[in-house]
Protein backbone atom coordinates (compact mmCIF):
# COMPACT_ATOMS: atom_id res chain seq x y z
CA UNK A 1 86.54 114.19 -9.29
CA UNK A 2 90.03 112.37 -9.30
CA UNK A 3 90.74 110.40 -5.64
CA UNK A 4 93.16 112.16 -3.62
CA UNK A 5 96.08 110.25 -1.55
CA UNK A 6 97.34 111.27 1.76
CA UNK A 7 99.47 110.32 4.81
CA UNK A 8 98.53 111.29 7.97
CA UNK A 9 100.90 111.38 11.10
CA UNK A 10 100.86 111.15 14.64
CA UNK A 11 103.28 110.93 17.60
CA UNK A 12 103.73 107.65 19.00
CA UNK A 13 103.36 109.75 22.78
CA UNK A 14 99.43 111.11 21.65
CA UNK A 15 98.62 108.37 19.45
CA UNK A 16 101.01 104.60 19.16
CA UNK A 17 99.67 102.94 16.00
CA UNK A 18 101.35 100.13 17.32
CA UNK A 19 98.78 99.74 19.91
CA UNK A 20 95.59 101.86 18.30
CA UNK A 21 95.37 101.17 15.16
CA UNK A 22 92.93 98.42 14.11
CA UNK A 23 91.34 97.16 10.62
CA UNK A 24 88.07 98.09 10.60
CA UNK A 25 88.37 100.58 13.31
CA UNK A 26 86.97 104.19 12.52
CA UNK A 27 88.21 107.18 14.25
CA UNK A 28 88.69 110.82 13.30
CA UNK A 29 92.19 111.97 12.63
CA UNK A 30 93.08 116.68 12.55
CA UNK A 31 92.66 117.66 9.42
CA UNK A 32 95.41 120.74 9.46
CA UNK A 33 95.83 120.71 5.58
CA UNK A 34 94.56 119.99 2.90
CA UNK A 35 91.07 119.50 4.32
CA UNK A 36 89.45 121.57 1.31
CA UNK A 37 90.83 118.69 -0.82
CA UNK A 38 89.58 115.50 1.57
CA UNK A 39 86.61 113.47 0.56
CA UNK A 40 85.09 110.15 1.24
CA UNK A 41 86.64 107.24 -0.29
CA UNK A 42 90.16 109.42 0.04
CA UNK A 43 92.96 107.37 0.48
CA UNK A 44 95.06 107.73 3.80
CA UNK A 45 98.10 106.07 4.65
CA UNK A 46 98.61 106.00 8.82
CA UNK A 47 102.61 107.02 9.40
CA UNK A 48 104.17 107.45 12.98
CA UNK A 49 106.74 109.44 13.47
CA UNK A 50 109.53 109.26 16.11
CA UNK A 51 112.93 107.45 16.73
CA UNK A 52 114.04 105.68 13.31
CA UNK A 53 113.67 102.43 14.02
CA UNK A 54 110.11 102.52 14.44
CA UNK A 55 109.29 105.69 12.24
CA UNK A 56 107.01 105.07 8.99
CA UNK A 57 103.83 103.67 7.93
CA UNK A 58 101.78 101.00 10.08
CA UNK A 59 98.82 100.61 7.60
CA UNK A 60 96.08 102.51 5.02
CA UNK A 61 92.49 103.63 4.97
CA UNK A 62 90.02 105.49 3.83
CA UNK A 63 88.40 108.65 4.48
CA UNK A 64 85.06 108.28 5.47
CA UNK A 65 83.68 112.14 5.38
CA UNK A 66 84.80 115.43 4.44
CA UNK A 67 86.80 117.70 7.04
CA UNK A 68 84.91 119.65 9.79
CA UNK A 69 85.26 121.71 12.66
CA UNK A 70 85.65 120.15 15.73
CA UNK A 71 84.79 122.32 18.71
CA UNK A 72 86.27 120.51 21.31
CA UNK A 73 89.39 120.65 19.44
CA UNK A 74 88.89 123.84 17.88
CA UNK A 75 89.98 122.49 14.78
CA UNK A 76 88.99 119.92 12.02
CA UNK A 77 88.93 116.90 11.64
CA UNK A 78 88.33 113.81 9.14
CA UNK A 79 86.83 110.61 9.60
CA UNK A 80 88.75 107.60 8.31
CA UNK A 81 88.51 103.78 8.80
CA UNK A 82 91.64 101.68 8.81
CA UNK A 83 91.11 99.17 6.10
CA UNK A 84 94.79 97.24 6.92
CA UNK A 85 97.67 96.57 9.49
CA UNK A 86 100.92 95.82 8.43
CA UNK A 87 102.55 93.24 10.69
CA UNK A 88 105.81 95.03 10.09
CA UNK A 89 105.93 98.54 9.41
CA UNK A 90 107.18 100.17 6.45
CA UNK A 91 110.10 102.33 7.80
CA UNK A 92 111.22 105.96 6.75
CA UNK A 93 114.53 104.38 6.00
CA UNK A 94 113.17 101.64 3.76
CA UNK A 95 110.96 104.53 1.71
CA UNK A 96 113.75 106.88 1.58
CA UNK A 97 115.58 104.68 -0.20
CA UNK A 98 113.20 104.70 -3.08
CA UNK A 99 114.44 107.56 -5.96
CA UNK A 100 110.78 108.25 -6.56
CA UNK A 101 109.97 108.60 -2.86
CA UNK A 102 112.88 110.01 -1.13
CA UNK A 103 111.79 113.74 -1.50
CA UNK A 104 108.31 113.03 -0.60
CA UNK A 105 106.86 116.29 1.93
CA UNK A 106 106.70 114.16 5.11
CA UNK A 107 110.71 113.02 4.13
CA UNK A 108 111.88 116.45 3.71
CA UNK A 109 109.73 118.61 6.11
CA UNK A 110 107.86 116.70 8.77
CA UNK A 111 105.92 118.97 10.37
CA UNK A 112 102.28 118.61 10.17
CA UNK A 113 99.35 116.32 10.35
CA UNK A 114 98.58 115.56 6.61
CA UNK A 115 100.48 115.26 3.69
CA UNK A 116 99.38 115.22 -0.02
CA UNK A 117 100.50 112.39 -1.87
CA UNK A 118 101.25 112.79 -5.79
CA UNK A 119 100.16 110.48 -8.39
CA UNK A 120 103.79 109.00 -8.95
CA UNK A 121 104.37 109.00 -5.17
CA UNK A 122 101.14 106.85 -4.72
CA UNK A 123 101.92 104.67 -7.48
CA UNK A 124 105.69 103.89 -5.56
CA UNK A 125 104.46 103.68 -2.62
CA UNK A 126 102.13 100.97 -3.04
CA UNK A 127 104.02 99.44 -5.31
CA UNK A 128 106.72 99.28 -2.20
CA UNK A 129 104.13 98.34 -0.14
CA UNK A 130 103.55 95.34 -2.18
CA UNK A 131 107.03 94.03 -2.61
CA UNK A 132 107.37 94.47 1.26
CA UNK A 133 104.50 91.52 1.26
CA UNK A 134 101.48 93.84 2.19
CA UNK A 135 98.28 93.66 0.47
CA UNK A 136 98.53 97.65 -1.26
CA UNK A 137 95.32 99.55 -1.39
CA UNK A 138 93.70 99.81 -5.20
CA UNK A 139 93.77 103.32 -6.44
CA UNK A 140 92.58 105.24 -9.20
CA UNK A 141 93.78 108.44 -10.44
C-alpha cells in the first residue's frame, strides 16, 4: 500500500508548535479526515495556522498508528512522533509562492485538522523544504 502524506494543523491558542513541538516527542493529533486513509509510517507535516507572519509549517513526522476513537474527545485521533524542528518555519507566504503549491487544500480552504497531500505536492514541498536548509523527510510513493 502506497505511503500517504498529510499536514496537520492546529491553532497557535490550543496548541503553539513554537513551544510544543519536540523531535522525538509523540503525541496524538484529531484525526477529522482522512482517518480511513492514515497508517503507521504516514507522513505528517505539523502547520500552525494564525497571523501571517508566523503561519506555516514548524516541522514533520510520522504517524505512529491508525486513527481511533477517542472518548474523551469524542472523536479520533492519530498517533504521530515529530521526527524534526525547523529552526525557522516555513511560512504560508514562502509556500504560496511555489506554482506547484499555491493551490494546495490548506492554501485555499483552511478549515480543518488534516489535509491530504498529493504526490506532486509532497514532492515540492520537500523539495522547498530542502532549499530552505531543512533536512526533508524521505518519501516513497
Amino acid at each position: 500500500m502506497p505511503m500517504s502524506a498529510f499536514i496537520f494543523q492546529c491553532v497557535p491558542d490550543r496548541f503553539d508548535l513554537r513551544r510544543e513541538l519536540k523531535p522525538r516527542h509523540k503525541d496524538t493529533w484529531y484525526a477529522t479526515r482522512y482517518r480511513s486513509l492514515m497508517k503507521p509510517g504516514d507522513l505528517v507535516f505539523f502547520w500552525m495556522a494564525g497571523d501571517p507572519q508566523i503561519r506555516g509549517l514548524y516541522g514533520w513526522g510520522k504517524l505512529t498508528s491508525t486513527a481511533y476513537f477517542k472518548p474523551a474527545w469524542e472523536s479520533h485521533g492519530v498517533d504521530v512522533v515529530c521526527e524534526y524542528k525547523f529552526d525557522r518555519p516555513l511560512l504560508a507566504s514562502q509556500i504560496r509562492s511555489q506554482p506547484t503549491l499555491e493551490n494546495m487544500l490548506i492554501l485555499r480552504a483552511p478549515q480543518s485538522t488534516n489535509f491530504l497531500l498529493s504526490d506532486t505536492e509532497l514532492s515540492a514541498l520537500t523539495a522547498l523544504i530542502s532549499e530552505h536548509g531543512n533536512p526533508a523527510p524521505q518519501h516513497k510513493s
